[in-house]
Each structure stands twice: as structure tokens, then as C-alpha cells.
Protein backbone atom coordinates (compact mmCIF):
# COMPACT_ATOMS: atom_id res chain seq x y z
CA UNK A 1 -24.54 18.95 -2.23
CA UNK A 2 -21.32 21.12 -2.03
CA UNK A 3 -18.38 20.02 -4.19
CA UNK A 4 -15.90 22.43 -1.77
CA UNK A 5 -14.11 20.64 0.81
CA UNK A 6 -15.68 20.57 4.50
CA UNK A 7 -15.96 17.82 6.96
CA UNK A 8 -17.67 14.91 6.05
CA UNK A 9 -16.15 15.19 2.68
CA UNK A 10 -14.20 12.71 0.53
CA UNK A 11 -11.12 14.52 -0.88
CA UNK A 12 -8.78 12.89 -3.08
CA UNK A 13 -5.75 14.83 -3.75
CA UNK A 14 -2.12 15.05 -5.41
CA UNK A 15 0.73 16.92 -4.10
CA UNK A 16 4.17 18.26 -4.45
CA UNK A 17 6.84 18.85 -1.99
CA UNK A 18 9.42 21.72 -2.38
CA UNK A 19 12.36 23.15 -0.77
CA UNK A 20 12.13 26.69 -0.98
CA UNK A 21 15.65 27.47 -0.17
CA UNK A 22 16.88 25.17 -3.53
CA UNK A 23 13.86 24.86 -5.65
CA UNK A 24 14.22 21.23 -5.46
CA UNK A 25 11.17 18.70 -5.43
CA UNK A 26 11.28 16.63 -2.15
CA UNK A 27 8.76 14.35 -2.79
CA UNK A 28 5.63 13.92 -5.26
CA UNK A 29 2.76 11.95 -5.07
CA UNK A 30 1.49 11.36 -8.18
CA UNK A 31 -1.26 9.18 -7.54
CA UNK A 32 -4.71 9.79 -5.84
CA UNK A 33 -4.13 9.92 -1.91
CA UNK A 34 -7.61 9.83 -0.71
CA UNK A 35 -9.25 10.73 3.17
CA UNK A 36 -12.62 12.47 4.63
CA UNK A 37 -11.76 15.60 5.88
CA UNK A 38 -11.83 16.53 9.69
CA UNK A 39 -11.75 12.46 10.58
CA UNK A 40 -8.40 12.07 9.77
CA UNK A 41 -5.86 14.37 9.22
CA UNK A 42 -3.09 12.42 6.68
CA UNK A 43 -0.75 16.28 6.03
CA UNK A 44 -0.26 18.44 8.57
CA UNK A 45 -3.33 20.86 10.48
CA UNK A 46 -2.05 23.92 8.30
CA UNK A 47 -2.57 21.71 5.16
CA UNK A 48 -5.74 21.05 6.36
CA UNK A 49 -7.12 24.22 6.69
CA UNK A 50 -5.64 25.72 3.86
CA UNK A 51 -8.02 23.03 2.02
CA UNK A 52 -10.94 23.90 3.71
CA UNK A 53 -13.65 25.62 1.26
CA UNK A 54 -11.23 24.66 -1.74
CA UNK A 55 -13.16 22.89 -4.45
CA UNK A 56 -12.01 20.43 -7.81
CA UNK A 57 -9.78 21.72 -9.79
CA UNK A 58 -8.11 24.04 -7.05
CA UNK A 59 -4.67 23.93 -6.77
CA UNK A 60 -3.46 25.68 -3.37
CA UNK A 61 0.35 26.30 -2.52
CA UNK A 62 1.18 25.71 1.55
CA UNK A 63 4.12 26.92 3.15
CA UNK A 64 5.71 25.25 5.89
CA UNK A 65 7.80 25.09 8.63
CA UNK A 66 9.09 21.75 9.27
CA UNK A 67 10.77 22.97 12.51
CA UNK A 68 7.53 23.83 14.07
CA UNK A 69 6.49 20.05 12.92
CA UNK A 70 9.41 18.09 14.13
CA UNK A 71 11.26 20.68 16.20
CA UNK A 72 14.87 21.67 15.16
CA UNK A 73 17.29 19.56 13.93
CA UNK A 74 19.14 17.36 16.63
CA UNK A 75 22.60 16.60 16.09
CA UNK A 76 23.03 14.30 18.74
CA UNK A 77 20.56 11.89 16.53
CA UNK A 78 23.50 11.58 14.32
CA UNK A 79 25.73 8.58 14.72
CA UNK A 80 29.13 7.12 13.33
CA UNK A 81 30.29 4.23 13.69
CA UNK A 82 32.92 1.94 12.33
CA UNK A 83 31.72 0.25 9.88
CA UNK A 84 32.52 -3.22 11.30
CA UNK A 85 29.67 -3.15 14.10
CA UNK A 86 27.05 -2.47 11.55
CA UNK A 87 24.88 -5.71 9.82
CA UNK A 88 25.86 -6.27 6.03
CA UNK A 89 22.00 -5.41 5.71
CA UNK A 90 22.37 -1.60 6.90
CA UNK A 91 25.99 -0.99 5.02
CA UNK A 92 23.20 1.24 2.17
CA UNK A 93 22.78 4.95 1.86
CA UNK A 94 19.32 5.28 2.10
CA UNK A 95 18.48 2.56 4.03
CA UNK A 96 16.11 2.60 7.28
CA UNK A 97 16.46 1.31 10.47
CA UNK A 98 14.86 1.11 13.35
CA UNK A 99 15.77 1.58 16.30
CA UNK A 100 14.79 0.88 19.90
CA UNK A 101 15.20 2.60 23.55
CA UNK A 102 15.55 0.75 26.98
CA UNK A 103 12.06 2.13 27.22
CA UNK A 104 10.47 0.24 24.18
CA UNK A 105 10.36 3.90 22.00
CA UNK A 106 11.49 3.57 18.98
CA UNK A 107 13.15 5.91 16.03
CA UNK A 108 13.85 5.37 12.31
CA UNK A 109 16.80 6.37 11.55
CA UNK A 110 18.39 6.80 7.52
CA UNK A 111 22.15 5.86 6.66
CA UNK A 112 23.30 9.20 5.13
CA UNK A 113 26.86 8.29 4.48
CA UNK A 114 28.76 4.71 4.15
CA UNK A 115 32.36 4.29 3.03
CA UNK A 116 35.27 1.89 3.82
CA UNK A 117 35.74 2.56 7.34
CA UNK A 118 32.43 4.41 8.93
CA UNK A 119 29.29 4.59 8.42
CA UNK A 120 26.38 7.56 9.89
CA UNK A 121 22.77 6.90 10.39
CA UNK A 122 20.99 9.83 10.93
CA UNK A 123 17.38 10.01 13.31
CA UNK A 124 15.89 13.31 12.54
CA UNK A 125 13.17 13.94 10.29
CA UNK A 126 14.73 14.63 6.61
CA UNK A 127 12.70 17.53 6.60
CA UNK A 128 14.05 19.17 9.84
CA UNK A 129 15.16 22.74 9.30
CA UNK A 130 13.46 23.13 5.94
CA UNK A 131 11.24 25.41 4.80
CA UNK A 132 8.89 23.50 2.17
CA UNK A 133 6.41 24.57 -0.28
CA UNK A 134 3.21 22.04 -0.33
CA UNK A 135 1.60 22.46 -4.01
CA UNK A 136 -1.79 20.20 -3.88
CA UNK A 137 -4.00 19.79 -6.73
CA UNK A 138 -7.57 18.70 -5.16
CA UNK A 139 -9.51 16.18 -7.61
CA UNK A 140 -12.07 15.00 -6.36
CA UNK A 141 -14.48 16.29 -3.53
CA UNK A 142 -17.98 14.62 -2.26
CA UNK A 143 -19.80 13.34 0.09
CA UNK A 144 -18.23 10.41 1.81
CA UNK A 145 -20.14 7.05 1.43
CA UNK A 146 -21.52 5.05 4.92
CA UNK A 147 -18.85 3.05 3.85
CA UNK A 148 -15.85 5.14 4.24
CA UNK A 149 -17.44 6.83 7.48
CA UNK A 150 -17.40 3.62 9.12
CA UNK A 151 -14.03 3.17 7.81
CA UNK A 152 -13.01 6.41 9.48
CA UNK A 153 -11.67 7.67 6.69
CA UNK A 154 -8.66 6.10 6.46
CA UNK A 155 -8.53 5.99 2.78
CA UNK A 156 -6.07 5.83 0.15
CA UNK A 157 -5.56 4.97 -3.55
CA UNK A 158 -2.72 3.70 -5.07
CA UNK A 159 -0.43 6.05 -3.16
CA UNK A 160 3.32 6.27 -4.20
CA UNK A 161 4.73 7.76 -1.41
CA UNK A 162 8.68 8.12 -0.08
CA UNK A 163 7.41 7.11 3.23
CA UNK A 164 10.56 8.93 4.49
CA UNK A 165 8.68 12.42 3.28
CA UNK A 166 5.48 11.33 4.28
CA UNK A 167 4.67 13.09 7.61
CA UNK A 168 2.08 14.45 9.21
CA UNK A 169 2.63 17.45 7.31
């Protein structure tokens, strides 16, 4: 039984996200996030094969692109508004909302600034035009039980993820 990472195989796995331009941490997840590899891809394909034939104990740094994940940054996905036409509920930097087309799509976009008088939702990605650094420490790697398989891998454990950062990354 190999203990590197190939399909079939149960991964479990921590990771780090970093701006490379500031140095700053993005996002972390601390706790165990957990999927079979090549039945479900939970980061993005270059994480993926960057992990493939890494074993325990590896820790693998993964630049990236965001652009060439969400495309460049939109500015006509950023809106103000007066601050009277916007629910009590939304009035919160930070805050999600989603949003719906005349053609049932639909878009989260984050309140990035609220004062007095306006306040600016933004729908792109936060990750649009950053260049990130994925650090992943791999933990655990076996053979995935009957279990899981039937499952299709769509496992996770205790994950404390910004679901915000969380992308197909």
C-alpha cells in the first residue's frame, strides 16, 4: 500500500493562504479538510497536481493565479447605493448577500464599505487580481474505505473555513 497521494487515496490536509504581494495570510484552515483524490477536486486542478506523489509529512508551497481562476477583476460588480434602499440586515461590512438575475443566476456579493449615507457591495471573488501562495501540510494519506468511495469522496472534518476564501482553488 502506498502512503503518497494518487487517486483512490484519502488525503486529509491543512493549508495556508498568502498574498504574495503583502505577505499577508488570507485564510487558514487549521483543521483536517479531508477528500479522495481524483473524485473530487475541493482546491483548484494546479493544487491538485502539485499533491500528486506527495506523501505525510510533505508540506508543498502552490502559487497561484487567481485571475486565471475567476478571471480579472470586474468593476462593474461593484455597487453604491444610498444607504436608505438597503435592509437593516445588509447595513455590515463583511456581510454576504445574494443576489439574483432575471435569469434565476445568482452572485454573492460582500459589503466592503458602509457609512452614513452609502453603502458598496462588491460581487467579485475577494481573491480576484491576487497572486496567492497555497502552503499545504498533507497528514494523512491511505487508501479510501468502500465507505467514502460510495460517498464520492466528499469528505471533510471539522473544517474552519472563511467560506468567502474557499474556492475552487
Amino acid at each position: 500500500m502506498s502512503k503518497t497521494i494518487q487517486d483512490n487515496k484519502f488525503v486529509e490536509l491543512t493549508y495556508e493562504v498568502t498574498d504574495q504581494k503583502t505577505g499577508h495570510v488570507l485564510s487558514t484552515v487549521e483543521f483536517p479538510l479531508g477528500y479522495i483524490h481524483g473524485h473530487n477536486e475541493i482546491l483548484a486542478p494546479s493544487v491538485h497536481s502539485q499533491l500528486k506523489g506527495k506523501a505525510e509529512g510533505d508540506v508543498i508551497e502552490v502559487p497561484i493565479d487567481c485571475d486565471q481562476i475567476y478571471g480579472p477583476r470586474d468593476e462593474t460588480l461593484v455597487i453604491t447605493d444610498t444607504i436608505e434602499n438597503v435592509p437593516e440586515e445588509y447595513r455590515k461590512v463583511g456581510t454576504s448577500i445574494i443576489m439574483e438575475n432575471e435569469s434565476g443566476g445568482t452572485r454573492t456579493f460582500i459589503v466592503t464599505r458602509a457609512d452614513d449615507k452609502t453603502l458598496t457591495i462588491d460581487g467579485n471573488n475577494p481573491l480576484c487580481g491576487r497572486q496567492v501562495i497555497f502552503t499545504l501540510k498533507i497528514l494523512t494519506v491511505r487508501d479510501a474505505t468502500s465507505e467514502e468511495m460510495e460517498f464520492g469522496g466528499e469528505i471533510t472534518t471539522k473544517p474552519d473555513i472563511d467560506d468567502k476564501l474557499m474556492m475552487p482553488v
